[in-house]
PDB file of N, CA and C in Angstrom:
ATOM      1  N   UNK A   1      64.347 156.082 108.077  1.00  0.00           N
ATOM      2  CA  UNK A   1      65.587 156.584 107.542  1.00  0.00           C
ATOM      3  C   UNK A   1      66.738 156.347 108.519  1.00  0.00           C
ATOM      4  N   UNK A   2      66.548 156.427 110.251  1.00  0.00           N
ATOM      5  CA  UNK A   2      67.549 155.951 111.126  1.00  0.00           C
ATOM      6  C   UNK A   2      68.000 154.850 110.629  1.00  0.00           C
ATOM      7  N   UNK A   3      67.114 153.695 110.317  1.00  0.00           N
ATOM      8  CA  UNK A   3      67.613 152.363 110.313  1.00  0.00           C
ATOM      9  C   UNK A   3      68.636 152.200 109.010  1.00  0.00           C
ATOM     10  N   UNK A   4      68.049 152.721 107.833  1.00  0.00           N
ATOM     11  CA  UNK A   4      68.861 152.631 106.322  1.00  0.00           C
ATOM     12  C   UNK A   4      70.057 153.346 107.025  1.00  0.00           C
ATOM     13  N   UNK A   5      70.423 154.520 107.637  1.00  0.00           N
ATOM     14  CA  UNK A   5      71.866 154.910 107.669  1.00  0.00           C
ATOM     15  C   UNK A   5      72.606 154.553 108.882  1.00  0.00           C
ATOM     16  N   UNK A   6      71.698 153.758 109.782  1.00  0.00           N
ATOM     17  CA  UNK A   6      72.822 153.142 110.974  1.00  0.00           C
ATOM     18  C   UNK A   6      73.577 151.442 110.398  1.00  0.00           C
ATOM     19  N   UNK A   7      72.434 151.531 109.196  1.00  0.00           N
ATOM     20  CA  UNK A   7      73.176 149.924 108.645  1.00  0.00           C
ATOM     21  C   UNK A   7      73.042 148.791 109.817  1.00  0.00           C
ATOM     22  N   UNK A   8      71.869 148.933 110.665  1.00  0.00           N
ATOM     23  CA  UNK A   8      71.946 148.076 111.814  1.00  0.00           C
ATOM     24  C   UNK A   8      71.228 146.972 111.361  1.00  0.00           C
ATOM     25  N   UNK A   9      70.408 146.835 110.556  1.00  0.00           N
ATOM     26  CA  UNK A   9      69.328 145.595 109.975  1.00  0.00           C
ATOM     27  C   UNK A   9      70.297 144.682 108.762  1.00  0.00           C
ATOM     28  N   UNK A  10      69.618 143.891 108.369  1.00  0.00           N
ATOM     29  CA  UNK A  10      69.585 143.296 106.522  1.00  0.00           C
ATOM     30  C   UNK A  10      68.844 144.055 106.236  1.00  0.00           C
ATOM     31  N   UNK A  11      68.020 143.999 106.523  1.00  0.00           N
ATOM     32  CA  UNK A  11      67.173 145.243 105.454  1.00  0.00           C
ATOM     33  C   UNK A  11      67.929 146.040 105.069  1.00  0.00           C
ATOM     34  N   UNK A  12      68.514 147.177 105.969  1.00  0.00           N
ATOM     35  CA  UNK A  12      69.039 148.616 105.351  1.00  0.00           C
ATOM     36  C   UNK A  12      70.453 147.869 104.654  1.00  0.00           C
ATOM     37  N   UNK A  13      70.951 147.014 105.112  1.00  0.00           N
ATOM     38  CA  UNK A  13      72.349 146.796 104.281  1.00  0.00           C
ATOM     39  C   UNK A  13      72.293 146.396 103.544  1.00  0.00           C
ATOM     40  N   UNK A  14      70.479 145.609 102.693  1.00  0.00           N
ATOM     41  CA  UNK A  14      69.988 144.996 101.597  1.00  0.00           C
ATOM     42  C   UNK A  14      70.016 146.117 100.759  1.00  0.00           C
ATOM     43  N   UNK A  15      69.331 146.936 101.550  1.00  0.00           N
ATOM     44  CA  UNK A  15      68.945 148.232 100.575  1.00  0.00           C
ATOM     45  C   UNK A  15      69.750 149.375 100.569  1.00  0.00           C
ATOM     46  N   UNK A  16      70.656 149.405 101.107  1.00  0.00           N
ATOM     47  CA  UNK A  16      72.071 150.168 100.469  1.00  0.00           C
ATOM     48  C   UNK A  16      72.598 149.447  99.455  1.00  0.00           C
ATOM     49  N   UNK A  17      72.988 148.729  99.709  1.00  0.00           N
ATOM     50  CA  UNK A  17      73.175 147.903  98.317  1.00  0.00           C
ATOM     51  C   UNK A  17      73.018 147.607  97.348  1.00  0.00           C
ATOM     52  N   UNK A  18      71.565 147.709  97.224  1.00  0.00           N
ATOM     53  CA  UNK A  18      70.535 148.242  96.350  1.00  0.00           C
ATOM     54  C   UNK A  18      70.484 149.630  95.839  1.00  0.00           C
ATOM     55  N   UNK A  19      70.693 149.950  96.132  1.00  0.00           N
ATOM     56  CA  UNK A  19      71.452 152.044  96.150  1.00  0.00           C
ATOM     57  C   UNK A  19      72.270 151.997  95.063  1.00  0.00           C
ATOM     58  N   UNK A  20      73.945 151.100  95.787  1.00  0.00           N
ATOM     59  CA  UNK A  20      74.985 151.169  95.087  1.00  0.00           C
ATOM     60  C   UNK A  20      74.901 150.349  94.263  1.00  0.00           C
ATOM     61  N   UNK A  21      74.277 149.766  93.986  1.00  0.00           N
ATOM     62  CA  UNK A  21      74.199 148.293  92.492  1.00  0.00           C
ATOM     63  C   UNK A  21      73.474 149.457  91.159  1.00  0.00           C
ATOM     64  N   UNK A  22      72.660 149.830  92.086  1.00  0.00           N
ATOM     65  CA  UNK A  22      72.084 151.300  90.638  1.00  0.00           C
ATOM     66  C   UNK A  22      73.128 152.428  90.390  1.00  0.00           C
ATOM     67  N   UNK A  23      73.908 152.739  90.880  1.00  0.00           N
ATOM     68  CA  UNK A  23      74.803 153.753  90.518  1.00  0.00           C
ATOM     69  C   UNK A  23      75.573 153.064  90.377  1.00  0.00           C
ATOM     70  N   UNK A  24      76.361 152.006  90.351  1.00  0.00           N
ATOM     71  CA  UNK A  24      77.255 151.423  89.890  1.00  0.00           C
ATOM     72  C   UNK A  24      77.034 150.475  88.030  1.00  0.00           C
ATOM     73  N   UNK A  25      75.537 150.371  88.307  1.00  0.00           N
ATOM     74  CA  UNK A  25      75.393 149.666  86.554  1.00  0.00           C
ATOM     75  C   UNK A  25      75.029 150.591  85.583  1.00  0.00           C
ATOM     76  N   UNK A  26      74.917 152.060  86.251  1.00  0.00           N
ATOM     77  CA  UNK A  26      74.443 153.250  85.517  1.00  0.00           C
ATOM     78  C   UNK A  26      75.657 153.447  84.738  1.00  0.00           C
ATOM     79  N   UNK A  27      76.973 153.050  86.132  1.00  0.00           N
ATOM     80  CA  UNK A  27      78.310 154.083  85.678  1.00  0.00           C
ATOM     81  C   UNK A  27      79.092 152.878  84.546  1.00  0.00           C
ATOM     82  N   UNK A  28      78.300 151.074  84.413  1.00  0.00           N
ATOM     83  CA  UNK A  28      78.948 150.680  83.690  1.00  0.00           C
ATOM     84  C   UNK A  28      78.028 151.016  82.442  1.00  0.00           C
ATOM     85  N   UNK A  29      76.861 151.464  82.580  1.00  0.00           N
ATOM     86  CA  UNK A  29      76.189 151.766  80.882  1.00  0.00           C
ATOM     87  C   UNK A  29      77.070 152.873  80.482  1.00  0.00           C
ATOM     88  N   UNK A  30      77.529 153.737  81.506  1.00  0.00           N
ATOM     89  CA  UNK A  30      78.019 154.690  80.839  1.00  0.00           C
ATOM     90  C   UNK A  30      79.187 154.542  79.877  1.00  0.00           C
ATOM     91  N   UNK A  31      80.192 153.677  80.604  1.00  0.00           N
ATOM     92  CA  UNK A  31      81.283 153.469  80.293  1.00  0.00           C
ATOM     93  C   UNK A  31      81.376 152.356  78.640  1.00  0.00           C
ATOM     94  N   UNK A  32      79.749 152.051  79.174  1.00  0.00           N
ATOM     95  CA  UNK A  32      79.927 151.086  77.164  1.00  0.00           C
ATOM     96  C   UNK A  32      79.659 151.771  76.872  1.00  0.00           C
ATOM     97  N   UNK A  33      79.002 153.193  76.970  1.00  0.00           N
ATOM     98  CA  UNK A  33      78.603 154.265  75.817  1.00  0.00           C
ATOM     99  C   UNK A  33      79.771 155.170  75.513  1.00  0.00           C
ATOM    100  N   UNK A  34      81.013 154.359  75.929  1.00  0.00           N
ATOM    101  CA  UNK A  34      81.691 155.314  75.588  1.00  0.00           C
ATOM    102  C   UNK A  34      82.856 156.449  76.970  1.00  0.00           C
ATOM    103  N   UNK A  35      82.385 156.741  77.860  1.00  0.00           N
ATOM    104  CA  UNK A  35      82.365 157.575  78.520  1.00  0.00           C
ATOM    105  C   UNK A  35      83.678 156.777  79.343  1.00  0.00           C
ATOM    106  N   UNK A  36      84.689 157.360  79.648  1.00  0.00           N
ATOM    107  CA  UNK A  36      86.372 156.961  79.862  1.00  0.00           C
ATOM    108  C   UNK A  36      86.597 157.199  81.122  1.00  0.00           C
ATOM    109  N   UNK A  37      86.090 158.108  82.027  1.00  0.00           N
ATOM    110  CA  UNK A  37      86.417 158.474  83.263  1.00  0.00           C
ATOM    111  C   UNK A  37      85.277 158.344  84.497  1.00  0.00           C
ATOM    112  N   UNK A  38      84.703 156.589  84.437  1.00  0.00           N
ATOM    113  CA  UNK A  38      83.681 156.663  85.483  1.00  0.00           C
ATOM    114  C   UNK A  38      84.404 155.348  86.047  1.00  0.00           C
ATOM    115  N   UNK A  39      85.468 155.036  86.169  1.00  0.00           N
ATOM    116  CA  UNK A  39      86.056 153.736  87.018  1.00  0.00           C
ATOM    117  C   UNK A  39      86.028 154.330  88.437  1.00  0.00           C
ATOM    118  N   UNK A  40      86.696 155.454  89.072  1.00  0.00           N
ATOM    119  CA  UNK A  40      86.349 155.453  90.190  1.00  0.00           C
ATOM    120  C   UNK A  40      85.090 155.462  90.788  1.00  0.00           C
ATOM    121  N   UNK A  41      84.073 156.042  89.989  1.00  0.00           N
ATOM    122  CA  UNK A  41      82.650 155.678  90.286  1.00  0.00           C
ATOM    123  C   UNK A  41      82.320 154.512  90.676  1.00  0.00           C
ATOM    124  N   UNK A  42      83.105 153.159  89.967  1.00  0.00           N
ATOM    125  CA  UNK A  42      82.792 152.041  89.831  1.00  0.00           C
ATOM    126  C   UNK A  42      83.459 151.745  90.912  1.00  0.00           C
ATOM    127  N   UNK A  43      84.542 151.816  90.788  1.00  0.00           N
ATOM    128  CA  UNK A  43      85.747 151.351  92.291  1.00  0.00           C
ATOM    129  C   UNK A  43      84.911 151.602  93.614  1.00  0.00           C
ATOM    130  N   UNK A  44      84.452 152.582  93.738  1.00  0.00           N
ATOM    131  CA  UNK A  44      83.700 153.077  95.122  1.00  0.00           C
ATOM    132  C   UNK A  44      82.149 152.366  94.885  1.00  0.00           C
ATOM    133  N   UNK A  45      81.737 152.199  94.153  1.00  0.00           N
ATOM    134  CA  UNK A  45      80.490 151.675  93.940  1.00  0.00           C
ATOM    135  C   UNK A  45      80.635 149.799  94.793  1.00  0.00           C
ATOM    136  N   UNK A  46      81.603 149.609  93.897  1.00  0.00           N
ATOM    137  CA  UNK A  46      82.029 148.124  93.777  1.00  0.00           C
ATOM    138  C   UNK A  46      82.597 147.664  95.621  1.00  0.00           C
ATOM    139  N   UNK A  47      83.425 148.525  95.985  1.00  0.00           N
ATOM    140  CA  UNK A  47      83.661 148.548  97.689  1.00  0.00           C
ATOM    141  C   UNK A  47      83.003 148.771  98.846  1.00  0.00           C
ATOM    142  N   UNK A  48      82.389 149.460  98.525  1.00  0.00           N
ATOM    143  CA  UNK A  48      80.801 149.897  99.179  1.00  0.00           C
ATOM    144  C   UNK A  48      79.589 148.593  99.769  1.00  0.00           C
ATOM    145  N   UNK A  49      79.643 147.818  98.761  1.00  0.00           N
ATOM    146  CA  UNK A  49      78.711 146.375  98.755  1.00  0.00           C
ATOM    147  C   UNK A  49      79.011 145.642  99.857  1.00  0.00           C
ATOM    148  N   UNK A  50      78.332 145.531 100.398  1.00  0.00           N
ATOM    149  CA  UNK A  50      78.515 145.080 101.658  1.00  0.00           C
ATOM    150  C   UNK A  50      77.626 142.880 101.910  1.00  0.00           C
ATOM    151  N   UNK A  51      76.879 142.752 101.110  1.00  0.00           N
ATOM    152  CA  UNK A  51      76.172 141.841 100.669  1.00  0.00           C
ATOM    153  C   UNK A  51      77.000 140.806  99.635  1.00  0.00           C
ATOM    154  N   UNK A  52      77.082 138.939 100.285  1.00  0.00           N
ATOM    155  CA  UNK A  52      77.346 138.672  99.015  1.00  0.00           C
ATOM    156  C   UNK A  52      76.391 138.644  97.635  1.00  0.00           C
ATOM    157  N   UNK A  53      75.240 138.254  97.886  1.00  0.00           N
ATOM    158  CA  UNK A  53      74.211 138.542  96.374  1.00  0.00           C
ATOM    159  C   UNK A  53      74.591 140.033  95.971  1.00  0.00           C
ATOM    160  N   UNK A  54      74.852 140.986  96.503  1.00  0.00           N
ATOM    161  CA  UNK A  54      75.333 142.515  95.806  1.00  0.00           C
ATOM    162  C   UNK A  54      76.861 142.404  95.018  1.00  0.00           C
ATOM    163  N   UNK A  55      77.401 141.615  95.862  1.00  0.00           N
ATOM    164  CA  UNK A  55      78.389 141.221  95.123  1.00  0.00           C
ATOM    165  C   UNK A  55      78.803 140.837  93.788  1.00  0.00           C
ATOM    166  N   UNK A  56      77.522 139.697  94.111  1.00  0.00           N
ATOM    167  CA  UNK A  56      77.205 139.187  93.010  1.00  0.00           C
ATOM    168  C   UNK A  56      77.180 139.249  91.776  1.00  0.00           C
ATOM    169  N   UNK A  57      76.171 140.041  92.015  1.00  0.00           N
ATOM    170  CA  UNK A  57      75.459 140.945  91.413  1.00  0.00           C
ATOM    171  C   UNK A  57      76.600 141.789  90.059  1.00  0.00           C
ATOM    172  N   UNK A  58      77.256 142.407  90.968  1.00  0.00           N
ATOM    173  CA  UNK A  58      78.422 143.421  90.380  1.00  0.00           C
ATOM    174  C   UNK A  58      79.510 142.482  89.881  1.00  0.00           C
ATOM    175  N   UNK A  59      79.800 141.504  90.000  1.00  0.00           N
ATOM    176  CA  UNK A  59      80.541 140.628  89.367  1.00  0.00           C
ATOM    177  C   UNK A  59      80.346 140.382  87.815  1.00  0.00           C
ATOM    178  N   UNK A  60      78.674 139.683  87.789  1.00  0.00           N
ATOM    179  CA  UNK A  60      77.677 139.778  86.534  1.00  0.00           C
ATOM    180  C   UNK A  60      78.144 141.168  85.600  1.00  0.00           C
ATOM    181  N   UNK A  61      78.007 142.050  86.707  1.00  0.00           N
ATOM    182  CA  UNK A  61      77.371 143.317  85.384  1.00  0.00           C
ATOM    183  C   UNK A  61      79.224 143.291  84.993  1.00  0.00           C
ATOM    184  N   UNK A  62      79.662 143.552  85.665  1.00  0.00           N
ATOM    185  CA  UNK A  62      80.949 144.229  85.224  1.00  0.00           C
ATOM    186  C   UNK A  62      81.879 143.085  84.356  1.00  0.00           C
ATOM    187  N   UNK A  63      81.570 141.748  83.890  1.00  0.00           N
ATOM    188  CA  UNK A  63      81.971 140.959  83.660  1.00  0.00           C
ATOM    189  C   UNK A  63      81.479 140.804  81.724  1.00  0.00           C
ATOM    190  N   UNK A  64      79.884 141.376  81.735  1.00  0.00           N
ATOM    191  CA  UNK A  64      78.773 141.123  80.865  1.00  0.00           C
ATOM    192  C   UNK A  64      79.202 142.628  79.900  1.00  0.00           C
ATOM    193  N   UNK A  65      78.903 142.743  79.046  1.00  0.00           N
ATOM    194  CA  UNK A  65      79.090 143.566  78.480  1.00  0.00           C
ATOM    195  C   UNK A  65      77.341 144.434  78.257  1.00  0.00           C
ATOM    196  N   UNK A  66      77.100 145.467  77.992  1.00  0.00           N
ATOM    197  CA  UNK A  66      76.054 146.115  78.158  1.00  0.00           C
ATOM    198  C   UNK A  66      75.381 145.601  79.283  1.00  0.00           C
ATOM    199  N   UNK A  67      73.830 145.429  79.133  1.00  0.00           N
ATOM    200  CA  UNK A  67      72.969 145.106  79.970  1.00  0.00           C
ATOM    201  C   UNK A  67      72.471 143.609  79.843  1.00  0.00           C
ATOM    202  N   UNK A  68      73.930 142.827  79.310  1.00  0.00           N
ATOM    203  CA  UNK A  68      73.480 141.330  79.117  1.00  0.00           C
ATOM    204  C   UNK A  68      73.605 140.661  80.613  1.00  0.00           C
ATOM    205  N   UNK A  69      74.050 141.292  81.368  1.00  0.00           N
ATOM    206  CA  UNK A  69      74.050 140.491  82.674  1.00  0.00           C
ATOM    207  C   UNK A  69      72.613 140.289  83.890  1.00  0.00           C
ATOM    208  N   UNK A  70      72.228 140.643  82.847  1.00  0.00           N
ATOM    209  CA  UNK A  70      70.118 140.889  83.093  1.00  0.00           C
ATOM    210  C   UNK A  70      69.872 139.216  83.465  1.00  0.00           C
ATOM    211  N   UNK A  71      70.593 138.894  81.513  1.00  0.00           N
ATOM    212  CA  UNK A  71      70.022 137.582  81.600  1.00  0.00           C
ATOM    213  C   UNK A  71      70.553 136.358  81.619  1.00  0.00           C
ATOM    214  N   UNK A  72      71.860 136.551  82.386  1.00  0.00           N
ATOM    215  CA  UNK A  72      72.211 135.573  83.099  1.00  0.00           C
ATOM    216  C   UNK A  72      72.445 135.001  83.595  1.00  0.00           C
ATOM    217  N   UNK A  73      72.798 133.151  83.562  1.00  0.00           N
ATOM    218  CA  UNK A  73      71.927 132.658  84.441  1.00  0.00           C
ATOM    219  C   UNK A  73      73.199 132.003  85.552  1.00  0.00           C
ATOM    220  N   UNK A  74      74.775 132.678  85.652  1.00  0.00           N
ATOM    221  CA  UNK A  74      75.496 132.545  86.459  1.00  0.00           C
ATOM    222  C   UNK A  74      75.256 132.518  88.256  1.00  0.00           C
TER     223      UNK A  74
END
């Protein structure tokens, strides 16, 4: 747990990232279901990423509408 919160590895900055990519595609399901007030969720989610593949990543989802950014192949 030292290592995940000193952010001193790839690993832990893989896997923070990994953290914020799940609370950040949660807060965009939310927001296609409807739900109007989770952008700052997203804003802080989205700044947080420290990785370009996390980046990536969040580019896809937030670009894709629902959970189509699963399957593609950008």
């Amino acid at each position: 747990m030292d290592t995940y919160e000193a952010q001193d590895t790839l690993e832990a900055r893989v896997a923070r990232d990994a953290d914020k990519l799940e609370c950040l595609i949660q807060a965009l399901e939310y927001r296609h279901q409807g739900y109007s007030r989770v952008q700052d969720w997203i804003d802080n989610c989205r700044a947080s990423l420290k990785t370009t593949s996390a980046q990536q990543i969040a580019d896809a989802a937030e670009r894709l509408s629902g959970l189509e950014w699963q399957y593609s192949r950008d």
